[in-house]
Every structure is written in structure tokens, then in C-alpha cells.
Protein backbone atom coordinates (compact mmCIF):
# COMPACT_ATOMS: atom_id res chain seq x y z
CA UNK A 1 60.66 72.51 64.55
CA UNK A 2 64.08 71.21 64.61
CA UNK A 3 65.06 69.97 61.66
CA UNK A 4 68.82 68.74 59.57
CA UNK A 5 69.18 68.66 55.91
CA UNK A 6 68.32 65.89 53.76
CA UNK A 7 67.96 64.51 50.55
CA UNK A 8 64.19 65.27 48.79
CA UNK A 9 63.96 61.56 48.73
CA UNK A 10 64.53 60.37 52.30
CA UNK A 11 61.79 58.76 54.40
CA UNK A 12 62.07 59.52 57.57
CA UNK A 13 60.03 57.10 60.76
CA UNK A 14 59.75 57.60 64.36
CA UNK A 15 62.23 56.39 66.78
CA UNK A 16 60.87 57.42 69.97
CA UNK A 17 57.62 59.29 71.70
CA UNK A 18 58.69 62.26 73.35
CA UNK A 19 57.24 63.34 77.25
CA UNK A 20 58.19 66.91 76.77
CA UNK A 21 60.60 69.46 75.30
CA UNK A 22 62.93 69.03 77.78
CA UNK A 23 63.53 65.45 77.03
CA UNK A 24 63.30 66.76 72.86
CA UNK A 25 66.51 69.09 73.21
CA UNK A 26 68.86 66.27 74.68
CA UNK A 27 68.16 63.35 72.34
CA UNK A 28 68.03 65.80 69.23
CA UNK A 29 71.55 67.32 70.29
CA UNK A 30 73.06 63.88 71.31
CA UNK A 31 71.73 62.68 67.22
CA UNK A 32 73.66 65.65 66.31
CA UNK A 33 76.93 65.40 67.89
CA UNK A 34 76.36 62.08 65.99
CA UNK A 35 75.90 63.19 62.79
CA UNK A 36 72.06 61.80 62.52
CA UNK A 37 70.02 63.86 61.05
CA UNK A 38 66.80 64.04 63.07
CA UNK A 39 64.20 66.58 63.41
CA UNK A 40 61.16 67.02 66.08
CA UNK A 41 57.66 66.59 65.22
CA UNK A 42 55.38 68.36 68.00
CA UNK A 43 52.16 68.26 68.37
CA UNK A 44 51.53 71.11 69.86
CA UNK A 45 52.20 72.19 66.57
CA UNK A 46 49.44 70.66 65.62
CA UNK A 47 45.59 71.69 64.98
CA UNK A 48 44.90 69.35 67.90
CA UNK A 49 47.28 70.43 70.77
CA UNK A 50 46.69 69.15 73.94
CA UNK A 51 44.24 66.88 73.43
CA UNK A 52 45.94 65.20 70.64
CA UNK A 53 49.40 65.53 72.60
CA UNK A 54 47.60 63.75 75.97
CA UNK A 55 46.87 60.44 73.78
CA UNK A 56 49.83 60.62 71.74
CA UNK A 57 52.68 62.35 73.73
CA UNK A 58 54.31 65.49 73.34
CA UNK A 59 56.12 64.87 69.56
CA UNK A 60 58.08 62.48 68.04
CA UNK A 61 61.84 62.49 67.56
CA UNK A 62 62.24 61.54 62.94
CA UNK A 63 65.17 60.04 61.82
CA UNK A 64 65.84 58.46 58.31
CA UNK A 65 64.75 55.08 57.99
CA UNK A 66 67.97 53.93 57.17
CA UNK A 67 69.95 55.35 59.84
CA UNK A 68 67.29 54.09 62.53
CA UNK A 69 69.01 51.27 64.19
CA UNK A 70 71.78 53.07 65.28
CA UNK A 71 69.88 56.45 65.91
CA UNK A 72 67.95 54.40 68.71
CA UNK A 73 71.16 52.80 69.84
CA UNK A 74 72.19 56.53 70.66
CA UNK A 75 69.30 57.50 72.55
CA UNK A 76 68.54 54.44 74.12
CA UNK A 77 71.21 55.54 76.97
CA UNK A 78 70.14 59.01 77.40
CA UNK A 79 65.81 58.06 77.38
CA UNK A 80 66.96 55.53 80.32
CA UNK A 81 68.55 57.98 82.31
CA UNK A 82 66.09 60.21 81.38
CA UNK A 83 63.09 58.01 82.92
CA UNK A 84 65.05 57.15 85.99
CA UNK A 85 64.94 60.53 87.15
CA UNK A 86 61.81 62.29 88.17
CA UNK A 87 60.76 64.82 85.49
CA UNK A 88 57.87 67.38 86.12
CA UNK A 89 58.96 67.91 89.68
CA UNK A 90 61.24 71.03 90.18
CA UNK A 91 60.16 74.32 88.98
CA UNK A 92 63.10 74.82 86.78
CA UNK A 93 60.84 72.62 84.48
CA UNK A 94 58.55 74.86 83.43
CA UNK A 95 58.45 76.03 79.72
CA UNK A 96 60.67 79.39 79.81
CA UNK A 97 58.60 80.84 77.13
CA UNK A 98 55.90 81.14 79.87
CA UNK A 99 57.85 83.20 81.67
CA UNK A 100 58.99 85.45 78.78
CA UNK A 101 55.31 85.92 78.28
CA UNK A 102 54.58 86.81 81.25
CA UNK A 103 57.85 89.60 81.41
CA UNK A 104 56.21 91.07 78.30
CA UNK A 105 52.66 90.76 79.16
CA UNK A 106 50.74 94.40 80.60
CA UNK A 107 50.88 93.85 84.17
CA UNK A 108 47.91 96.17 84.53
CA UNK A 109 45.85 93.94 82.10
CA UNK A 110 47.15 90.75 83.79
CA UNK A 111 45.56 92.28 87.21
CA UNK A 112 42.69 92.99 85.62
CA UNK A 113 42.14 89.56 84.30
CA UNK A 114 43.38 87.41 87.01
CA UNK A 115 42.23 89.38 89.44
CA UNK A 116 45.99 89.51 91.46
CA UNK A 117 47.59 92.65 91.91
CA UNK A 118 51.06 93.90 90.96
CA UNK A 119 53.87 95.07 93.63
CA UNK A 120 55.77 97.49 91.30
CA UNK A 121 58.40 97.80 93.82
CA UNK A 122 59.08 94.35 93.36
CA UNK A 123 58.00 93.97 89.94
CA UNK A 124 56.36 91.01 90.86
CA UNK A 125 52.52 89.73 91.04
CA UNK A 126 51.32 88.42 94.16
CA UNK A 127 48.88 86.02 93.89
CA UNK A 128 46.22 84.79 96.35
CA UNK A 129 46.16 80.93 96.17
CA UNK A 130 43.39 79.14 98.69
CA UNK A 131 44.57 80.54 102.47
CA UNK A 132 47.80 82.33 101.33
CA UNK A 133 49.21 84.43 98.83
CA UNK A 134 52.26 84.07 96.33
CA UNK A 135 54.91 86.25 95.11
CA UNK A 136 55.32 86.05 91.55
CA UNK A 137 58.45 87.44 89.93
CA UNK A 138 58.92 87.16 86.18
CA UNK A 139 61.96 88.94 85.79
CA UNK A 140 63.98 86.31 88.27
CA UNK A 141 61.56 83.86 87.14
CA UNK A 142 60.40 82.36 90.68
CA UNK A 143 57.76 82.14 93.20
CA UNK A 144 58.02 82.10 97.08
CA UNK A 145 54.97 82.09 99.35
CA UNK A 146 54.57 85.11 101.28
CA UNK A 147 52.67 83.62 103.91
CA UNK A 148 53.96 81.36 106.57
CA UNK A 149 50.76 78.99 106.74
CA UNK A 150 51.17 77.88 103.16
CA UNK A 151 50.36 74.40 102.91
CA UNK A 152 51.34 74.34 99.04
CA UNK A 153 54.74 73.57 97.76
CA UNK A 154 55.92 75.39 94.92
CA UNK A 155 56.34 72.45 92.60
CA UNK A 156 56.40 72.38 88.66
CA UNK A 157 52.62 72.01 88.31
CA UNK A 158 51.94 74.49 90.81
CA UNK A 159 54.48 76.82 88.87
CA UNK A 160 52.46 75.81 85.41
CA UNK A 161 49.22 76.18 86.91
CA UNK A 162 49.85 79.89 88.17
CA UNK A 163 51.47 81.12 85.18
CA UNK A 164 49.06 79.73 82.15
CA UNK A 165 46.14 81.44 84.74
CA UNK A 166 48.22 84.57 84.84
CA UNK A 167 48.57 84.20 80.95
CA UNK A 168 44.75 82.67 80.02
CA UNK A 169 42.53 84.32 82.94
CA UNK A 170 39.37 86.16 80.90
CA UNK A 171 37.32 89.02 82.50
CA UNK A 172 34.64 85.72 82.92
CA UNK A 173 32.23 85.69 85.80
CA UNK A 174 31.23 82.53 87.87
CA UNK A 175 28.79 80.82 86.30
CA UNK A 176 27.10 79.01 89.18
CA UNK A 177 27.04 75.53 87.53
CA UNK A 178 29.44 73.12 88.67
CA UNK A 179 30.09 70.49 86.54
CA UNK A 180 32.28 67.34 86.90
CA UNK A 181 36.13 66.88 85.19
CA UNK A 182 34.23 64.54 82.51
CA UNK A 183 31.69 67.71 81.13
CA UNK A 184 34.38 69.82 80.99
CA UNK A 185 34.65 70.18 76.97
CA UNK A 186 37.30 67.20 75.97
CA UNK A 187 37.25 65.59 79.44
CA UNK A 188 35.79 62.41 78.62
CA UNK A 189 38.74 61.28 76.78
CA UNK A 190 41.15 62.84 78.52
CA UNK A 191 40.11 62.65 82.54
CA UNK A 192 40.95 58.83 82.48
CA UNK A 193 43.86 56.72 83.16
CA UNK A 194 47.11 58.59 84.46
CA UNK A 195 45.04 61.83 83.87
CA UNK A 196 42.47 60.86 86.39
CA UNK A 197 41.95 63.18 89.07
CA UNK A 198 43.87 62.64 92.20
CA UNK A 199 40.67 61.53 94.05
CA UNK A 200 41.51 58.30 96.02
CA UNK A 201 43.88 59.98 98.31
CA UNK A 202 41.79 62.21 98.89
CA UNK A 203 38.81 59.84 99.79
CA UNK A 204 41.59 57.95 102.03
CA UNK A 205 42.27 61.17 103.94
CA UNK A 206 38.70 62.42 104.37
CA UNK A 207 36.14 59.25 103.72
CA UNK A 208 36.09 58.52 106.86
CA UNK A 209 37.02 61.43 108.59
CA UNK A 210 34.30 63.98 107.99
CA UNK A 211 35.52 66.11 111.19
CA UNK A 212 38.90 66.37 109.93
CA UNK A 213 37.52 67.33 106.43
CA UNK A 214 35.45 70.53 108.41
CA UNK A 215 38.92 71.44 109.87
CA UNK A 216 40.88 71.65 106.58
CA UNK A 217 38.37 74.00 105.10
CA UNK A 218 38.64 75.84 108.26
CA UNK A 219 42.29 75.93 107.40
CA UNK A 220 42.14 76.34 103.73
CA UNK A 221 39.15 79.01 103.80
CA UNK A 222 36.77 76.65 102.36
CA UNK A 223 32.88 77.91 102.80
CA UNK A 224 29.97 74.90 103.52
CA UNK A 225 27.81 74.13 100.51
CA UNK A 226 24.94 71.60 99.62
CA UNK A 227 26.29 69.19 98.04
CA UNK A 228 26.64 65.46 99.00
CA UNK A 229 26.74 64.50 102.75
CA UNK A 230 29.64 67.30 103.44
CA UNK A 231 30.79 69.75 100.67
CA UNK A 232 32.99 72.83 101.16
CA UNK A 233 33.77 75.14 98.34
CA UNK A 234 37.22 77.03 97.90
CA UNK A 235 38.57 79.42 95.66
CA UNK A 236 41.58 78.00 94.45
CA UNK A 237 42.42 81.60 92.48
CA UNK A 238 40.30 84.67 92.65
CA UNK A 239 38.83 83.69 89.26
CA UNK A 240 39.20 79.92 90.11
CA UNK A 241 36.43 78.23 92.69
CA UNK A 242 36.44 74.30 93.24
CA UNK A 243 34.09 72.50 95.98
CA UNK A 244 35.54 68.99 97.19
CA UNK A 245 32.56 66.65 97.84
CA UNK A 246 32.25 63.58 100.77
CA UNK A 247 30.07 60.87 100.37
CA UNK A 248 30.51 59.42 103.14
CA UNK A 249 28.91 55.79 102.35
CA UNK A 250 27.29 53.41 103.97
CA UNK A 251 27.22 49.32 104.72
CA UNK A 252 27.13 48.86 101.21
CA UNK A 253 28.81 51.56 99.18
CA UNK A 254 32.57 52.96 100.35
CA UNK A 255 32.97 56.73 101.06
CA UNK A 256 33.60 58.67 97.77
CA UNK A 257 34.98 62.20 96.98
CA UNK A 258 34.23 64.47 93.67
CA UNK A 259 35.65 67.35 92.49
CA UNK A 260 33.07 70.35 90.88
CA UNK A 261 33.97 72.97 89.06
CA UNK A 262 32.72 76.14 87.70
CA UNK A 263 31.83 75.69 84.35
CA UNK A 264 33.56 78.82 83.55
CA UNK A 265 37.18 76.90 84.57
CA UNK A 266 38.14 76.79 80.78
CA UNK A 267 38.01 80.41 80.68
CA UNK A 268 40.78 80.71 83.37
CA UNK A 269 42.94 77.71 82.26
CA UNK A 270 42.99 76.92 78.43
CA UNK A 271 44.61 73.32 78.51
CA UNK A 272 42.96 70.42 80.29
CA UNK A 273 46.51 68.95 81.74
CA UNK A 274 46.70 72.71 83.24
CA UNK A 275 43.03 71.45 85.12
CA UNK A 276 44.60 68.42 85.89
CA UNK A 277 47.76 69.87 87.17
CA UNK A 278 45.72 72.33 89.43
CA UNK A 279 43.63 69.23 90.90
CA UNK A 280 46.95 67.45 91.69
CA UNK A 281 48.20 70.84 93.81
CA UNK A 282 44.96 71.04 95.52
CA UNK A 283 44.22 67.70 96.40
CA UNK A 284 48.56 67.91 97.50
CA UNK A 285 47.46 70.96 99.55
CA UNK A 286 45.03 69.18 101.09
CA UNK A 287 46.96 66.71 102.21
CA UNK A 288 49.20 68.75 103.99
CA UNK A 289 46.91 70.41 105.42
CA UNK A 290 45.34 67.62 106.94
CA UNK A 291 48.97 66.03 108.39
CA UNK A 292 49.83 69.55 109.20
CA UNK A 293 46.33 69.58 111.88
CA UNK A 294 47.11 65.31 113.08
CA UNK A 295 50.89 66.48 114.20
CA UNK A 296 49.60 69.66 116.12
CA UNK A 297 46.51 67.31 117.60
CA UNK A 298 49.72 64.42 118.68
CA UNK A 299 51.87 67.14 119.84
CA UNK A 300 48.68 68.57 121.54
């Protein structure tokens, strides 16, 4: 909580909806080098966290009522810039106190847990992700593939993904039920709209290409399953499998892909937009994956 002093009296209203902390720590310090007393309201702070903060947005920048006007004259600049620029993309993005967590978290436990092991040398994790493995260094805060057929680029939600799994992964078997992103406890609400899973490109990459869907997995170490007309399951983490589904339609119904997972996903990633995020990387990976094996077929 950030917060100025102010009369006992003072009624303080919302000026703008916050996207992150990031975007909390300019606008606060701009209202300060203004003199406008302002604090944040976050909602992780909450009892409802990230459900409540999906709907809503991440907090709420308060300002006296009085002093409103001219408090959103002074941000109006900065929020502009702000959502011209691309947020959520680099991985200088991601929440630092994940990564002091993970500096002062037992690596031995952490291996344990997630199932990754720890190069002491290094003091770093590395961290098998689909066909390739990760090195994961919390004392220079960064991660760099250490295999050269990586398909995945290491993006902020990539970044957020592997470090709340680090953080949240339980000793929890599989449980052999795969469930959809809407049973997933709180997915009903919160699988919908922008947080929809990345599904369409994926259905526009495989729908109608079945064979190119066989040599992805291939790629990607994906195993056949029954499921659908073409299913392949993949194990996104150690702790962490996923199958991507292909109907592949018919003369009256378009192709169609799903996503399953484990039912046991919540015990490996907390947060629903940390399931979301790790969708979005896989269905990215994908992706890759797939132009990756079309420019070595031209080239061919």
C-alpha cells in the first residue's frame, strides 16, 4: 500500500484502473512530484486476488475528491504513453519479488517439488520445458535455453509461468482426469473474453492439417492419445501434462481444437492468469514449431 497523509475527513475516489504494478509506481510517483496525495488500492491485497483482480484490474490509483480533476490531468499523459507501448512482453516485467523468492527458496525442496534439478556450479535450476530444457538463474535473475531446438521464446509469460511453478509446484501426482479450462475451479468466469485460451490459431495452424499436427508432436515430444479425431499429449513441465485435441470437422461443422488438462494443474500453478499465461506459451510454441517444419519442407 502506498499511501500520503491526509486529513481524517477526506474522501478519496478512483481516478484510474490500474493493469499492473508497473504501471502503479509511475503514476503514483508522477502524483507525487505533484504534490497529490494518492495512494494504491490492490487487489491482490484483497481476500479475492486473482479472480477478483481479472474482472476488476490489478488496483486502483485514490486521490481526494477534490483534487481529482487535475490528478487525472497529470496522469492522463503518462497512462497514454503507457498503453502505446507493449506491456507484458519483455522479461524485465516480471514481478522482482518472484525472483527474490526464488533466491531464498531451498533449492533442494524446489527440486523436489518441481521435479527440475539444481546445477550448483551455476547456482541455477534447469528446467525441462516440452522438447528442451531451461537454465534458470535467480541470482542474475534470467533464463536462456540450453538447447538449440527450442521453439519457445523466453517472453514475460513464459518467465511468470516458470517461476510461480518453481514457487507453487506440490509433491501432487497426475490425476488421470483431464478436464477443460472452464472446470478448472474459477474458470467459468474467468476463461472468457481476453482470457480465452489461445485456441483459434491454433485450429488455423492444425484444423486442417492433421499431418503437420503428427509432426509437431514429433518435434515437441508429444505422445498419441484417444481423444477426438487426433490428440497428442505433452508434458509442458515434469509436473505439468497438457494434450491438444483436433476435431477435424466435417461438411457441416469447422475443425476445432481443445485444450485438457490434468485436474491436478492447480496444484502446480496457483493463479488462473498463470494457466492462461502457460496456454499462450504453448500454443506460441506450437506455432513455431509448426513454421519452423514448413521453412525446412520449402527449403527442402
Amino acid at each position: 500500500m502506498h499511501e500520503t497523509e491526509t486529513g481524517p475527513s477526506t474522501h478519496f475516489v478512483s481516478i484510474h484502473t490500474l493493469s499492473n504494478r508497473f504501471e502503479a509506481d509511475v503514476l503514483l510517483d508522477a502524483l507525487k512530484k505533484e504534490g497529490v496525495s494518492a495512494f494504491l488500492r490492490s487487489f491482490e491485497e484483497t481476500a479475492y486476488d486473482g479472480l477478483f483482480v481479472c474482472q476488476r484490474g490489478w488496483g486502483w490509483i485514490m486521490v481526494p475528491e477534490d483534487v481529482s480533476s487535475r490528478a487525472r490531468q497529470i496522469i492522463k499523459p503518462l497512462v497514454e504513453d503507457i498503453q502505446s507501448r507493449t506491456i507484458y512482453v519483455d522479461p524485465s516485467e516480471v514481478d522482482p519479488e518472484l525472483w527474490e523468492r526464488l533466491q531464498k527458496a531451498d533449492p533442494q525442496m524446489i527440486c523436489s517439488y518441481a521435479q527440475v534439478r539444481y546445477d550448483s556450479s551455476l547456482a541455477a535450476y534447469v528446467v525441462p520445458f516440452l522438447n528442451a530444457e531451461f537454465l534458470c538463474s535467480p541470482d542474475r535473475q534470467s533464463i536462456e535455453p540450453l538447447t538449440e531446438d527450442a521453439f519457445t521464446t523466453v517472453d514475460f509469460q513464459f518467465c511468470l509461468v516458470l517461476l510461480h511453478h518453481l514457487l507453487e509446484a506440490q509433491p501432487v501426482g497426475f490425476s488421470g482426469r483431464w478436464i477443460s479450462e472452464k472446470e478448472i475451479p474459477g474458470g467459468e468466469l474467468f476463461f472468457r473474453g481476453l482470457h480465452g485460451l489461445p485456441l483459434k490459431p491454433l485450429t488455423k495452424a492444425f484444423g486442417h492439417d492433421p499431418e503437420l499436427l503428427k509432426k509437431v508432436a514429433e518435434k515437441m515430444a508429444g505422445l498419441p492419445v484417444e481423444m477426438g479425431d487426433l490428440a497428442f499429449q505433452f508434458r509442458i513441465f515434469p509436473r505439468i501434462p497438457l494434450i491438444l485435441v483436433l476435431w477435424e470437422g466435417d461438411d457441416e461443422f469447422e475443425p476445432q481444437m481443445l485444450i485438457r488438462f490434468d485436474r491436478s494443474i492447480t496444484s502446480q500453478l496457483e493463479k488462473l492468469d498463470a494457466i492462461y499465461a502457460l496456454a499462450n506459451v504453448f500454443s506460441r510454441t506450437a506455432q513455431v514449431c509448426a513454421r519452423t517444419i514448413c521453412e525446412e519442407h520449402t527449403e527442402s
